[in-house]
Protein backbone atom coordinates (compact mmCIF):
# COMPACT_ATOMS: atom_id res chain seq x y z
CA UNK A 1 -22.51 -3.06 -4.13
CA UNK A 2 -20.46 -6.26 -3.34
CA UNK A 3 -16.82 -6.16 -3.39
CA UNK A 4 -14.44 -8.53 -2.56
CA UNK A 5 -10.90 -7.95 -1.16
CA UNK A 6 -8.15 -9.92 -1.48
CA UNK A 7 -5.11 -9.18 1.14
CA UNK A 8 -8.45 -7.82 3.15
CA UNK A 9 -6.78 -7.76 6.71
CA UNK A 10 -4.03 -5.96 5.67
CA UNK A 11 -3.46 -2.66 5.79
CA UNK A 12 -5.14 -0.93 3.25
CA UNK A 13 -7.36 -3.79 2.79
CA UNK A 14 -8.64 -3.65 6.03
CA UNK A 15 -8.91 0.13 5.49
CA UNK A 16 -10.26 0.05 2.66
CA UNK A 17 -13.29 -2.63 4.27
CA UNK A 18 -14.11 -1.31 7.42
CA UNK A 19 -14.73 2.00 5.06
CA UNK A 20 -16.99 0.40 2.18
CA UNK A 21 -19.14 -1.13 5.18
CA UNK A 22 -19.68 2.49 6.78
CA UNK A 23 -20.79 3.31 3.15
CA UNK A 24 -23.53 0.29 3.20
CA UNK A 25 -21.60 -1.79 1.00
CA UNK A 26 -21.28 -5.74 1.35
CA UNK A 27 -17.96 -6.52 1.72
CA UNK A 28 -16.17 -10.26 1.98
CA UNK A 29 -12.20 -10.11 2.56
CA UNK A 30 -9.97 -13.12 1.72
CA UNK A 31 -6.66 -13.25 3.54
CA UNK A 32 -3.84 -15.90 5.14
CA UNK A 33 -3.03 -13.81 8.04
CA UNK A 34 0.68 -14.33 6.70
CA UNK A 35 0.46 -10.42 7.55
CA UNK A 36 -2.86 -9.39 7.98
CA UNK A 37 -4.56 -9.13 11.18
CA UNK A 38 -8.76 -10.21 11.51
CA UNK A 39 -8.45 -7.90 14.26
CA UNK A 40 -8.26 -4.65 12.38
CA UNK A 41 -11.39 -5.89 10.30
CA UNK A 42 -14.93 -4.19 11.83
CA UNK A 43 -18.31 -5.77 12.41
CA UNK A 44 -20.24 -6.37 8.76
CA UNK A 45 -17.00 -7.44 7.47
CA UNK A 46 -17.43 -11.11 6.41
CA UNK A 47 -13.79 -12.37 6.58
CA UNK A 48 -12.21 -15.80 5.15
CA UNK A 49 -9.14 -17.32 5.79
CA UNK A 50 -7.39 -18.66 2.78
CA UNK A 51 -5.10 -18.88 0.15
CA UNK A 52 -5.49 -16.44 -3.06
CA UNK A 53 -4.01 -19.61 -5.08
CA UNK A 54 -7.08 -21.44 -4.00
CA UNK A 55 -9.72 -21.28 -6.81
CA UNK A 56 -12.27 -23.35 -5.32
CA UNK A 57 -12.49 -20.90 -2.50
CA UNK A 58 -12.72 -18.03 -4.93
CA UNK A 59 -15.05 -19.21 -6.83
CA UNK A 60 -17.77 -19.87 -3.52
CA UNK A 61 -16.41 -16.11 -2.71
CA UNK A 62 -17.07 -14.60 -5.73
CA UNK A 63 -21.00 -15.33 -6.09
CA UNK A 64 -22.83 -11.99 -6.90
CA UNK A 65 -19.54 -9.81 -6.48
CA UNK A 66 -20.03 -6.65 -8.32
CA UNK A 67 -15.87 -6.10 -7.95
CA UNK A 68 -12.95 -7.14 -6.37
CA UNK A 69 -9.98 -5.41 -5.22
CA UNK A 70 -6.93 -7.64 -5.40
CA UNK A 71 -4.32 -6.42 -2.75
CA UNK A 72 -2.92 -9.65 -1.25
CA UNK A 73 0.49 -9.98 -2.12
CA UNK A 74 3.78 -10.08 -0.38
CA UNK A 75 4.92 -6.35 -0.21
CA UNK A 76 8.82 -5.99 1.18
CA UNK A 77 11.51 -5.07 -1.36
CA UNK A 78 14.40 -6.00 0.66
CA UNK A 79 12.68 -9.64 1.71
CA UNK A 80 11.92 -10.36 -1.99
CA UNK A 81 15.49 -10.02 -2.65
CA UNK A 82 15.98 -13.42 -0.27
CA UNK A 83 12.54 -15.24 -1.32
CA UNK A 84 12.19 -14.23 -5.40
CA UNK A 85 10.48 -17.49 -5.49
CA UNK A 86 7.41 -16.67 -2.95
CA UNK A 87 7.45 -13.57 -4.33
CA UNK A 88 6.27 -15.31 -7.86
CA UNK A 89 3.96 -17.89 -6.10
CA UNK A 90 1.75 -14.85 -4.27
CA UNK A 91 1.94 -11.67 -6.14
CA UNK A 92 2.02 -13.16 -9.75
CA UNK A 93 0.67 -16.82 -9.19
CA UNK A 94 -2.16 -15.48 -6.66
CA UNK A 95 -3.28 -12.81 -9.45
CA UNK A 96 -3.27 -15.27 -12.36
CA UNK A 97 -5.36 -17.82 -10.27
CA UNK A 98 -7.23 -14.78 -9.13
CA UNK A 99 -8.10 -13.73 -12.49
CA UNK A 100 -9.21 -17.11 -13.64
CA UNK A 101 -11.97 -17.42 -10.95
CA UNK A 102 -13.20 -14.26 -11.92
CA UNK A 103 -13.38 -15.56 -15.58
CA UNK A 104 -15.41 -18.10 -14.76
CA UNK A 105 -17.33 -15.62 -12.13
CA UNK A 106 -18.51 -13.69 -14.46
CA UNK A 107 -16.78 -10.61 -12.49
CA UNK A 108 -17.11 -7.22 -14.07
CA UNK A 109 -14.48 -5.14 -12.72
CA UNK A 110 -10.86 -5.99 -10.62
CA UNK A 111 -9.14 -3.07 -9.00
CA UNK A 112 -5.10 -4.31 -8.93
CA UNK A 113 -3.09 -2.56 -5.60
CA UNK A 114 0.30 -2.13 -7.82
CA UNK A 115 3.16 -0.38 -6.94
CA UNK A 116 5.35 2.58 -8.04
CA UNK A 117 8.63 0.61 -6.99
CA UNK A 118 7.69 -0.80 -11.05
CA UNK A 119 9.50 2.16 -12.48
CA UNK A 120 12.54 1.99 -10.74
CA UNK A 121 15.85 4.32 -10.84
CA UNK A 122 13.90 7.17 -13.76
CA UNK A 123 16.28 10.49 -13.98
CA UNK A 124 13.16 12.24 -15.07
CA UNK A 125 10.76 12.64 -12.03
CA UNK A 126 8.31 12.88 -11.17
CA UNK A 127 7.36 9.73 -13.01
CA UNK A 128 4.73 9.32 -15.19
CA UNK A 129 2.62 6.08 -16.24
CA UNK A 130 4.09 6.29 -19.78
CA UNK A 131 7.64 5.96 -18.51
CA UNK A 132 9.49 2.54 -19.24
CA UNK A 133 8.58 0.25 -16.43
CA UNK A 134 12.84 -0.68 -14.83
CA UNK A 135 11.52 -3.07 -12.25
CA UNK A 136 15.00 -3.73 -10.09
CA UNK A 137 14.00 -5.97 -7.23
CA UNK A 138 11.90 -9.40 -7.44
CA UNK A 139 8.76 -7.43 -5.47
CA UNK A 140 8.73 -4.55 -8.29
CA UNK A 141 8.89 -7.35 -11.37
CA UNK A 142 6.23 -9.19 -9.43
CA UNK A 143 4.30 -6.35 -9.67
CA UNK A 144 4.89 -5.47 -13.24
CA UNK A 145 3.95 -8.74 -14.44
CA UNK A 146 0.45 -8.51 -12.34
CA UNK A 147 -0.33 -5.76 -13.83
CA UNK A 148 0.41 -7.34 -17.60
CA UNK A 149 -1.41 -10.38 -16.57
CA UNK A 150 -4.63 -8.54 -15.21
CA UNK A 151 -4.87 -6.46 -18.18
CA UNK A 152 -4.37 -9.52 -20.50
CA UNK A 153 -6.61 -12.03 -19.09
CA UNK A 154 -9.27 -8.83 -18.84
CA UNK A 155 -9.14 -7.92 -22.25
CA UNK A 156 -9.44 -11.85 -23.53
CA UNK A 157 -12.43 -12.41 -20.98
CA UNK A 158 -14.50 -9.30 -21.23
CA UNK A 159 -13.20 -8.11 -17.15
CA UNK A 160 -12.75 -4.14 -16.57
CA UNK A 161 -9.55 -4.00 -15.08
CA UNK A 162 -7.90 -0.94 -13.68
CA UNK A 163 -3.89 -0.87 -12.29
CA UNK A 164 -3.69 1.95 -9.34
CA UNK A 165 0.29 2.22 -8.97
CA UNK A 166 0.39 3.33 -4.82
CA UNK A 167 3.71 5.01 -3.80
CA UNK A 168 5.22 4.98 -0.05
CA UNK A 169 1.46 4.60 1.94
CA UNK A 170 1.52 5.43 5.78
CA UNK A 171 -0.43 5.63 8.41
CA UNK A 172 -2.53 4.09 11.54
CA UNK A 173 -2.71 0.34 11.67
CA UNK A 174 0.10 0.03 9.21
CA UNK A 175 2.55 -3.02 10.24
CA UNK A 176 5.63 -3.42 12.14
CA UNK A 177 7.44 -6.68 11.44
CA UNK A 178 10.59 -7.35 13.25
CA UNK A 179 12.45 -6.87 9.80
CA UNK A 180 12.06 -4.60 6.66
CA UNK A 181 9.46 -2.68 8.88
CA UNK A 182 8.01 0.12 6.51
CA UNK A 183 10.23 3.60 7.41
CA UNK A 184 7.48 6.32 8.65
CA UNK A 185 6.43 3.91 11.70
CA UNK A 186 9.94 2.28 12.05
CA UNK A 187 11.36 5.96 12.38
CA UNK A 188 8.07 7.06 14.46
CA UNK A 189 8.46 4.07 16.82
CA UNK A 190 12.23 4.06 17.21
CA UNK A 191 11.82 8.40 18.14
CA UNK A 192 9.05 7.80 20.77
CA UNK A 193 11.16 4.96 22.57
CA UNK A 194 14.49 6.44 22.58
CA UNK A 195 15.67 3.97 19.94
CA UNK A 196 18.25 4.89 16.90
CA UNK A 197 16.81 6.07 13.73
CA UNK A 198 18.98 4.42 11.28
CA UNK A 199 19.17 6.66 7.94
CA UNK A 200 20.81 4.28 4.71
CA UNK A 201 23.38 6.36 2.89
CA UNK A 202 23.38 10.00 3.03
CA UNK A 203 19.47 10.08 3.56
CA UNK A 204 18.95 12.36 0.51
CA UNK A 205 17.06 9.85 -1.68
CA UNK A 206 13.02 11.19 -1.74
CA UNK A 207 10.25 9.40 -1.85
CA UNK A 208 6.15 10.25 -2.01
CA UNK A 209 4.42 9.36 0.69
CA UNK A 210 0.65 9.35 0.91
CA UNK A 211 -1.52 9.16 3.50
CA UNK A 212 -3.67 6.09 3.94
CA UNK A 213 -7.11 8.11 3.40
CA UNK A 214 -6.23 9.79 -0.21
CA UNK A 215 -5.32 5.83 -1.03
CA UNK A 216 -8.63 5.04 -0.35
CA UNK A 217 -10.40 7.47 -1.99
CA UNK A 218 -8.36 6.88 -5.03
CA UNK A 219 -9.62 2.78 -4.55
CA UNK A 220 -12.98 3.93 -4.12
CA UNK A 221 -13.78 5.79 -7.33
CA UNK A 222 -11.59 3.47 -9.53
CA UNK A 223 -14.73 0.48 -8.58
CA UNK A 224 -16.71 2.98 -10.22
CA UNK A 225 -15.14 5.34 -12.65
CA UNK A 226 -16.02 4.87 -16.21
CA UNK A 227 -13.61 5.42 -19.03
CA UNK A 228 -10.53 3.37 -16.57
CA UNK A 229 -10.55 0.19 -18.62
CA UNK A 230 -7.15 -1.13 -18.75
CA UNK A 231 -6.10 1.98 -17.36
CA UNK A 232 -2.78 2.20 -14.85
CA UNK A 233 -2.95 5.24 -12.56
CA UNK A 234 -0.25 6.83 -10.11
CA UNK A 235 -1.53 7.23 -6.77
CA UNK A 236 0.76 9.30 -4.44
CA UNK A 237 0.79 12.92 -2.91
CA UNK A 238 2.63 14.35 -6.19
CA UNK A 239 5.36 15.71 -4.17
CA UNK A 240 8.87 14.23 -2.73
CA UNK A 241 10.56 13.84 0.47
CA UNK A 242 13.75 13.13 1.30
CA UNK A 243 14.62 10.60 4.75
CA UNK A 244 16.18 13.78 6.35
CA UNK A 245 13.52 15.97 5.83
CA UNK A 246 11.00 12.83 7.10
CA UNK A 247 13.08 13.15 10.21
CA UNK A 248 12.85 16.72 11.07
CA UNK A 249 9.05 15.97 9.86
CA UNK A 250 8.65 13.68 12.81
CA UNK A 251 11.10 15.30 15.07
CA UNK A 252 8.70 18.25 14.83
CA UNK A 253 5.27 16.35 15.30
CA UNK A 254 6.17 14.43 18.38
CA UNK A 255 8.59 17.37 19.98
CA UNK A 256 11.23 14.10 20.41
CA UNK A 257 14.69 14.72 18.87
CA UNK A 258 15.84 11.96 17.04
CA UNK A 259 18.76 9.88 17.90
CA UNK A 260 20.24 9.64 14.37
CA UNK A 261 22.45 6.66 13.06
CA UNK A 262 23.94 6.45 9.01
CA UNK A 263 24.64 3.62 7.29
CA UNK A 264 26.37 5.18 5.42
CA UNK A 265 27.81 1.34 3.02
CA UNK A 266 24.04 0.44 2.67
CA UNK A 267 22.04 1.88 -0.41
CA UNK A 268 19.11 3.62 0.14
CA UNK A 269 17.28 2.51 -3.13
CA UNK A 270 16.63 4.64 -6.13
CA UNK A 271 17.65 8.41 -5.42
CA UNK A 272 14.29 9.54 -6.43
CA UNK A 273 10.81 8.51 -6.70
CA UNK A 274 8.34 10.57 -6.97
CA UNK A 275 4.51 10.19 -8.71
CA UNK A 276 3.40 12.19 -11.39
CA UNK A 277 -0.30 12.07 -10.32
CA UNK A 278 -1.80 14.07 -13.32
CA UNK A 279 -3.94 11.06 -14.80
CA UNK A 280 -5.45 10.61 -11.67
CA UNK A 281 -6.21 14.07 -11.37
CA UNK A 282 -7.97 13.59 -14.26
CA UNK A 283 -9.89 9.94 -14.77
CA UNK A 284 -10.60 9.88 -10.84
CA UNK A 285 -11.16 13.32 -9.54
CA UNK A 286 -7.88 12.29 -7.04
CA UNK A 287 -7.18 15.21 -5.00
CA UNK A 288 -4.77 14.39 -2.17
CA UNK A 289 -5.77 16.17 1.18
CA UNK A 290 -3.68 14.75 3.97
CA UNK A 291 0.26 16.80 3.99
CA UNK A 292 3.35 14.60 5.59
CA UNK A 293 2.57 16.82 8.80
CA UNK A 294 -0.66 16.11 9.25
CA UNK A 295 -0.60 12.49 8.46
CA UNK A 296 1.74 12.14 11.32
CA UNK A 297 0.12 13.65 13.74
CA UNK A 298 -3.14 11.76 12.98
CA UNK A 299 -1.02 8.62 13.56
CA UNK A 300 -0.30 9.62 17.12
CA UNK A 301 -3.68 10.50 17.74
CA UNK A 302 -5.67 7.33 16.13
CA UNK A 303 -2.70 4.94 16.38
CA UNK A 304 -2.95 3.13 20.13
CA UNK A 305 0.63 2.04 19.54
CA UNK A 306 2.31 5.01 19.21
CA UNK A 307 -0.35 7.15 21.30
CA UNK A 308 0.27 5.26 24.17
CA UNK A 309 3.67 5.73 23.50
CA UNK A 310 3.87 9.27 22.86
CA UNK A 311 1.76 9.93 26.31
CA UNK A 312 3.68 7.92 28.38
CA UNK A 313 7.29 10.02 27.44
CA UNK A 314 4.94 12.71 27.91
CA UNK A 315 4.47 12.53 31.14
CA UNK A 316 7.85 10.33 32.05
CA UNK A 317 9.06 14.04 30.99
CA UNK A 318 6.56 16.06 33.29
CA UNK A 319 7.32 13.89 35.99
CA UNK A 320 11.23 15.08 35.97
């Protein structure tokens, strides 16, 4: 098959194409390196630089695509909060320009990366897709109204489109900006270099984290499940974790004790947040394999940046 990936050299776009090229598929990413790195893209990959606003370019991209998976967007909930504006231009102006080339394509199927931040502060976890959507940052709305435009401009055009809500994903290659860094390599980083691991609040709010693998596998079959049209799915590990217990969690992988720091005025988000992954149990085979523990340590192993890390305290440590 030939896909196309939007947001292609970013994490779990570049995941996600280095693995359908393994599998013999053609794959052509489209990214603006805003985040992404070309880098973490392997040989086979045929990778563009551009905007996902620029139709033109989507249109020459699109020629003989049998799907596309749309995952560019701008991702940080705290950074959306300052830039609600960019926010709207990438995640929700990108997708509606998206879905027009694909109109005019003549695209079958689009695969949307959404997000479970959508449901917001629920009392009734773990959330399922039928639960009212309480978006409560800029980056969760952004998302919410992708997913209503997708399934809208598929059902007036004739395009199978399928909404895969992805909770807290982790693991090797993930990023590390300077600010609103995601929290498992943040925390993993900070642990391994004798930094502070700053814990918002009281650190008891949970979240689902899944490892970057099960994601993929979950992307994978939604291209070619059958009975998914205008489907959204929760994609997570089913099961909750709170910031404390991520700490010990790490504490125990690396053997490092943490050096712990609360923050105790800022708010840690939503207390809990957890998937309900029952549909996708169901319309996708989706199985998560990878626990919290073992995703971890697979990020010290395959990770260089916190392998080389974790080898050098190593032996800074035997060398005492």
């Amino acid at each position: 098959m030939r896909y196309l990936i939007t947001g292609g050299a970013g994490f779990l776009g570049s995941a996600l194409a280095n693995r359908l090229v393994r599998e013999g598929h053609e794959v052509r990413v489209i990214d603006d390196l805003s985040r992404g790195d070309r880098d973490s893209l392997g040989l086979g990959v045929t990778f563009t630089r551009g905007d996902v606003n620029d139709i033109p370019l989507l249109w020459t991209l699109l020629q003989d695509v049998d799907c596309v998976y749309h995952l560019a967007a701008q991702v940080s909930v705290a950074q959306s909060l300052l830039y609600p504006r960019d926010y709207n231009l990438v995640n929700v102006g990108g997708t509606v320009s998206l879905m027009e080339a694909m109109r005019d394509a003549g695209i079958r199927r689009v695969v949307l990366a959404s997000s479970g931040a959508i449901y917001g502060a629920h009392t009734e976890q773990p959330v399922r897709e039928d639960n009212l959507a309480q978006p409560d940052s800029p980056y969760a709305v952004s998302k919410w109204a992708a997913e209503q435009y997708v399934h809208t401009i598929g059902n007036l055009w004739g395009i199978e489109t399928v909404a895969l809500r992805i909770f807290n994903a982790y693991g090797p290659g993930q990023s590390l900006p300077v600010s609103h860094a995601p929290v498992i390599p943040r925390f993993l980083k900070a642990i391994l270099t004798g930094g502070s691991v700053v814990i918002f609040n009281d650190g008891q709010q949970s979240r689902d984290f899944v490892y970057v693998t099960d994601v993929l596998e979950a992307l994978l079959k939604a291209s070619m499940a059958e009975r998914v049209n205008r489907e959204v799915i929760n994609i997570g590990s089913g099961s909750g974790t709170t910031i404390n217990v991520l700490v010990e969690q790490l504490e125990k992988v690396t053997g490092r004790r943490a050096q712990r720091v609360w923050n105790r005025e800022k708010s840690g988000g939503v207390r809990q947040l957890v998937a309900d992954i029952s549909k996708a149990r169901e319309v996708l085979n989706y199985f998560p394999k990878v626990t919290l523990e073992a995703g971890i340590d697979r990020m010290l192993v395959e990770d260089p940046r916190f392998a080389t890390s974790y080898h050098n305290s190593i032996s800074e440590e035997e060398a005492r």
